[in-house]
C-alpha atoms as a PDB file:
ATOM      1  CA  UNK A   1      62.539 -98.483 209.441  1.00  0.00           C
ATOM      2  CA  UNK A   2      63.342 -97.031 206.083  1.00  0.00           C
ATOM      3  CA  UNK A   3      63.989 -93.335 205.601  1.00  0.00           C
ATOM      4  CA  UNK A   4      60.798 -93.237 203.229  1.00  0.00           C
ATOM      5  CA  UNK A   5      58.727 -94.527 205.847  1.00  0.00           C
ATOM      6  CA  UNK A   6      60.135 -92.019 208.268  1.00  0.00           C
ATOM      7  CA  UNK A   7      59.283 -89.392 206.257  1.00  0.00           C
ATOM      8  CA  UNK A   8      55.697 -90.580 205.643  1.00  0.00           C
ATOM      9  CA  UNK A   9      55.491 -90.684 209.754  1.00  0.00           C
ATOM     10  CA  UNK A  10      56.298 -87.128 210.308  1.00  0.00           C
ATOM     11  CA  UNK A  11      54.232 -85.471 208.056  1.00  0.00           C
ATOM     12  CA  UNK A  12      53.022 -82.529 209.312  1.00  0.00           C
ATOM     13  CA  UNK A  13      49.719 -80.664 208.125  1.00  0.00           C
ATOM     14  CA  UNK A  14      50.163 -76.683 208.278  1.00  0.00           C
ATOM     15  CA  UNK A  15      47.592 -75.041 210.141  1.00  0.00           C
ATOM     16  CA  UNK A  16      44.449 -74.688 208.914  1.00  0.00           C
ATOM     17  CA  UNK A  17      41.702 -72.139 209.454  1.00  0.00           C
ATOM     18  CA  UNK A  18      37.949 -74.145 209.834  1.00  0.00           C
ATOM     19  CA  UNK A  19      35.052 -71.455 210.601  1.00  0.00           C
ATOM     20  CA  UNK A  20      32.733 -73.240 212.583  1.00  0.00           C
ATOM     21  CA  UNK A  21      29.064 -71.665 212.309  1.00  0.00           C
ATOM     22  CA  UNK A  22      26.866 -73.473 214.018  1.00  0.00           C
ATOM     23  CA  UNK A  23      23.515 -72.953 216.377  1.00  0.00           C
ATOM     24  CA  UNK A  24      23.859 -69.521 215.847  1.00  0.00           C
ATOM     25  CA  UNK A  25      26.979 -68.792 216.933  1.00  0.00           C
ATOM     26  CA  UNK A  26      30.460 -68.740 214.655  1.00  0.00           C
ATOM     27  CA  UNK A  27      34.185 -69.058 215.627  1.00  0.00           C
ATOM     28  CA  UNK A  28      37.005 -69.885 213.965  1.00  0.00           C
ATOM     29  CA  UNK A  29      39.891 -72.683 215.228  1.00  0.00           C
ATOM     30  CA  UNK A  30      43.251 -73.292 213.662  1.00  0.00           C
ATOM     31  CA  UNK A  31      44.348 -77.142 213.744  1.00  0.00           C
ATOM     32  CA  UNK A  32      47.457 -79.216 212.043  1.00  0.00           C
ATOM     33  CA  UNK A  33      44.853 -81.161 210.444  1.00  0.00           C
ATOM     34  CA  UNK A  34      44.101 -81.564 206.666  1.00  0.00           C
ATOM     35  CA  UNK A  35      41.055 -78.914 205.553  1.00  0.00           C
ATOM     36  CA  UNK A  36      39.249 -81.442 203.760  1.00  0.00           C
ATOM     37  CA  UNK A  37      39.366 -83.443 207.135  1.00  0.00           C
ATOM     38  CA  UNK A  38      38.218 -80.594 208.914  1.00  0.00           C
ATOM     39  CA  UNK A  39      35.335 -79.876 206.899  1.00  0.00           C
ATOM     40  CA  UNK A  40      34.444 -83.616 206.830  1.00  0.00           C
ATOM     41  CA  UNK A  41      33.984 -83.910 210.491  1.00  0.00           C
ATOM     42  CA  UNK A  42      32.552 -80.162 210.452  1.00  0.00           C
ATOM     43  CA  UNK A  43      29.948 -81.605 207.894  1.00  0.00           C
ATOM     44  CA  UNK A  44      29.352 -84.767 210.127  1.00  0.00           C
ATOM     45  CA  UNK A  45      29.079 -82.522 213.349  1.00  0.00           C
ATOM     46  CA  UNK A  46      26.347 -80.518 211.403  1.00  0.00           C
ATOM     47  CA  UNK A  47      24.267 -83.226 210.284  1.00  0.00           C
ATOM     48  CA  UNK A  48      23.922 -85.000 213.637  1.00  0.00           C
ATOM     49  CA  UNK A  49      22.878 -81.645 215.578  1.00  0.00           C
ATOM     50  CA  UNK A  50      19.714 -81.300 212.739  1.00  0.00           C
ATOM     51  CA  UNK A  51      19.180 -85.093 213.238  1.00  0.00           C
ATOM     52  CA  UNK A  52      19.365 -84.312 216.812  1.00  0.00           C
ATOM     53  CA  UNK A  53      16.748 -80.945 216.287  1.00  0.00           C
ATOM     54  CA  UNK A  54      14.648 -82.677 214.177  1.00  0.00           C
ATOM     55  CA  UNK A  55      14.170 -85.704 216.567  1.00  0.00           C
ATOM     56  CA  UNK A  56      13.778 -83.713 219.369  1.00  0.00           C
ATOM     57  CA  UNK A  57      12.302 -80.123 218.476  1.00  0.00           C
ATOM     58  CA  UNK A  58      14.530 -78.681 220.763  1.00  0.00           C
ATOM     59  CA  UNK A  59      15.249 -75.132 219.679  1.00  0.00           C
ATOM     60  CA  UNK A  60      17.891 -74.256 222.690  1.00  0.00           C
ATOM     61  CA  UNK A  61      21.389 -74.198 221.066  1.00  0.00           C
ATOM     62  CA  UNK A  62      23.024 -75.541 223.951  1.00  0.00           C
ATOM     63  CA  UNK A  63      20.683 -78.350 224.962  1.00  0.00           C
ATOM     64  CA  UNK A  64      21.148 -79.174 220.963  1.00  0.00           C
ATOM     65  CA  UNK A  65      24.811 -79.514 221.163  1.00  0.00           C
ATOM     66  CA  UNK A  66      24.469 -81.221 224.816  1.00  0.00           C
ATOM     67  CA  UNK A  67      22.497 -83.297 223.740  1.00  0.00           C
ATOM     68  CA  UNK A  68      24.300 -84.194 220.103  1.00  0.00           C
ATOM     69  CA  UNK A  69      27.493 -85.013 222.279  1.00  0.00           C
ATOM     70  CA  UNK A  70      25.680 -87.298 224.470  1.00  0.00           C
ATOM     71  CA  UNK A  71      24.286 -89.145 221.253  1.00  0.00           C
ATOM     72  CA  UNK A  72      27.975 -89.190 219.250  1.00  0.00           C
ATOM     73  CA  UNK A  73      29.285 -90.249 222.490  1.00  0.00           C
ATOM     74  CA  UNK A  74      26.444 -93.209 222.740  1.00  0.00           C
ATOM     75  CA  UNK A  75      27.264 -94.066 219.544  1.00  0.00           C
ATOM     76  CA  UNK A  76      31.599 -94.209 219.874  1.00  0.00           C
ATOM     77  CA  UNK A  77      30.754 -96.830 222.668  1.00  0.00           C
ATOM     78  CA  UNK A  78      28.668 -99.139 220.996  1.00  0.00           C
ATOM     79  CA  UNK A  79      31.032 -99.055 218.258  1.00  0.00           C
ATOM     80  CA  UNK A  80      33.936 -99.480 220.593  1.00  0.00           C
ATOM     81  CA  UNK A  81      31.892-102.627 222.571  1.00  0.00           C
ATOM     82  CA  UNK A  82      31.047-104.078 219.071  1.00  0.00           C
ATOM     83  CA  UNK A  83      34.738-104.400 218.212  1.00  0.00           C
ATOM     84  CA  UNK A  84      35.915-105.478 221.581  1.00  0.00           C
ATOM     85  CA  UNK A  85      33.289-108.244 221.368  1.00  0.00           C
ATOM     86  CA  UNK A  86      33.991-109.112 217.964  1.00  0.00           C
ATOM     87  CA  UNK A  87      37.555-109.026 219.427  1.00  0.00           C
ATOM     88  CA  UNK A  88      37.112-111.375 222.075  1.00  0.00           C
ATOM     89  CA  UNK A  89      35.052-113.834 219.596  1.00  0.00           C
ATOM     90  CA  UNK A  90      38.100-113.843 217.444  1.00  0.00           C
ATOM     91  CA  UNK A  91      39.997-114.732 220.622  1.00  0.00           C
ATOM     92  CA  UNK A  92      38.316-117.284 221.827  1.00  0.00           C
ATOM     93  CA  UNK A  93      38.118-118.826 218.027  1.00  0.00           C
ATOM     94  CA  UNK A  94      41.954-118.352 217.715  1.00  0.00           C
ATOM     95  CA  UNK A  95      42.634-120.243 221.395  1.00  0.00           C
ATOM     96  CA  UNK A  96      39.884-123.388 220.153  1.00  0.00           C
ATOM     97  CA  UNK A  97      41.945-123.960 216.760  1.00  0.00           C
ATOM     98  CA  UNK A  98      45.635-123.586 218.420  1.00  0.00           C
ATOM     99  CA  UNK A  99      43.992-126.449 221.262  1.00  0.00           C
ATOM    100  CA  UNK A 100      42.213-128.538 218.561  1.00  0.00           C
ATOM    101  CA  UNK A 101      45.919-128.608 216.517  1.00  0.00           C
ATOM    102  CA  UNK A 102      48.294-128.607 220.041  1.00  0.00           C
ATOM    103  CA  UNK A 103      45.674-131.736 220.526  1.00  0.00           C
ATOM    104  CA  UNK A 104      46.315-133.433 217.382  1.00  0.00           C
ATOM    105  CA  UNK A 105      50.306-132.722 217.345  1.00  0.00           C
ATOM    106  CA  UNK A 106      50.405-134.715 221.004  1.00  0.00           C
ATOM    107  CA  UNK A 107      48.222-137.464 219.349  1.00  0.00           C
ATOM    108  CA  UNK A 108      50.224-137.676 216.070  1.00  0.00           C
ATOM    109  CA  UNK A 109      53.451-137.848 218.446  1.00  0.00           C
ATOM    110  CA  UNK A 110      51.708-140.469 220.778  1.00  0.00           C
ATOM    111  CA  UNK A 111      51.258-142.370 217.884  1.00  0.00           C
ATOM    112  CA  UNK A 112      53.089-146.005 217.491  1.00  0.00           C
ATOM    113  CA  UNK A 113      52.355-148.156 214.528  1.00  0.00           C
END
């Protein structure tokens, strides 16, 4: 591996501050993680607990966020069984080519004018 692609391997983000203020409640973390990052998934977070709220009319903070984790959680694993199956399809597609050609190498060797 080149040096330059070294280098790009071990960056390193410096710690950033996010404030997190959220169901009535605020806290800061500090995370090697670029801020923009941060606030992107803080923004995404946010926007899936209203969803949640407004869906639901829950009003209990902690049923809110229980209940937003279940949902993002729901959601990683239908993503994550989407790509395995699309995966799998690609597999199987992959192994009928490879025997349709292995097939018509043995005939094309088989073969006596």
């Amino acid at each position: 591996m080149s040096k330059s692609g070294q280098a790009s391997k071990n960056v390193r983000f410096m710690k950033s501050d996010l404030r997190i203020e959220l169901l009535g409640t605020s806290f800061s973390i500090a995370a090697e993680e670029n801020p923009v990052y941060l606030e992107s998934i803080l923004n995404n977070y946010r926007l899936a607990l209203e969803s949640t709220q407004n869906s639901t009319g829950l009003r209990d903070p902690l049923k809110i966020a229980i209940l937003t984790g279940f949902l993002l959680c729901d959601e990683i694993q239908r993503i994550f069984n989407r790509e395995a199956a699309e995966q799998e399809a690609e597999a199987r597609e992959t192994e009928q080519i490879t025997l349709n050609l292995i097939a018509r190498i043995d005939e094309a060797l088989s073969y006596e004018p």
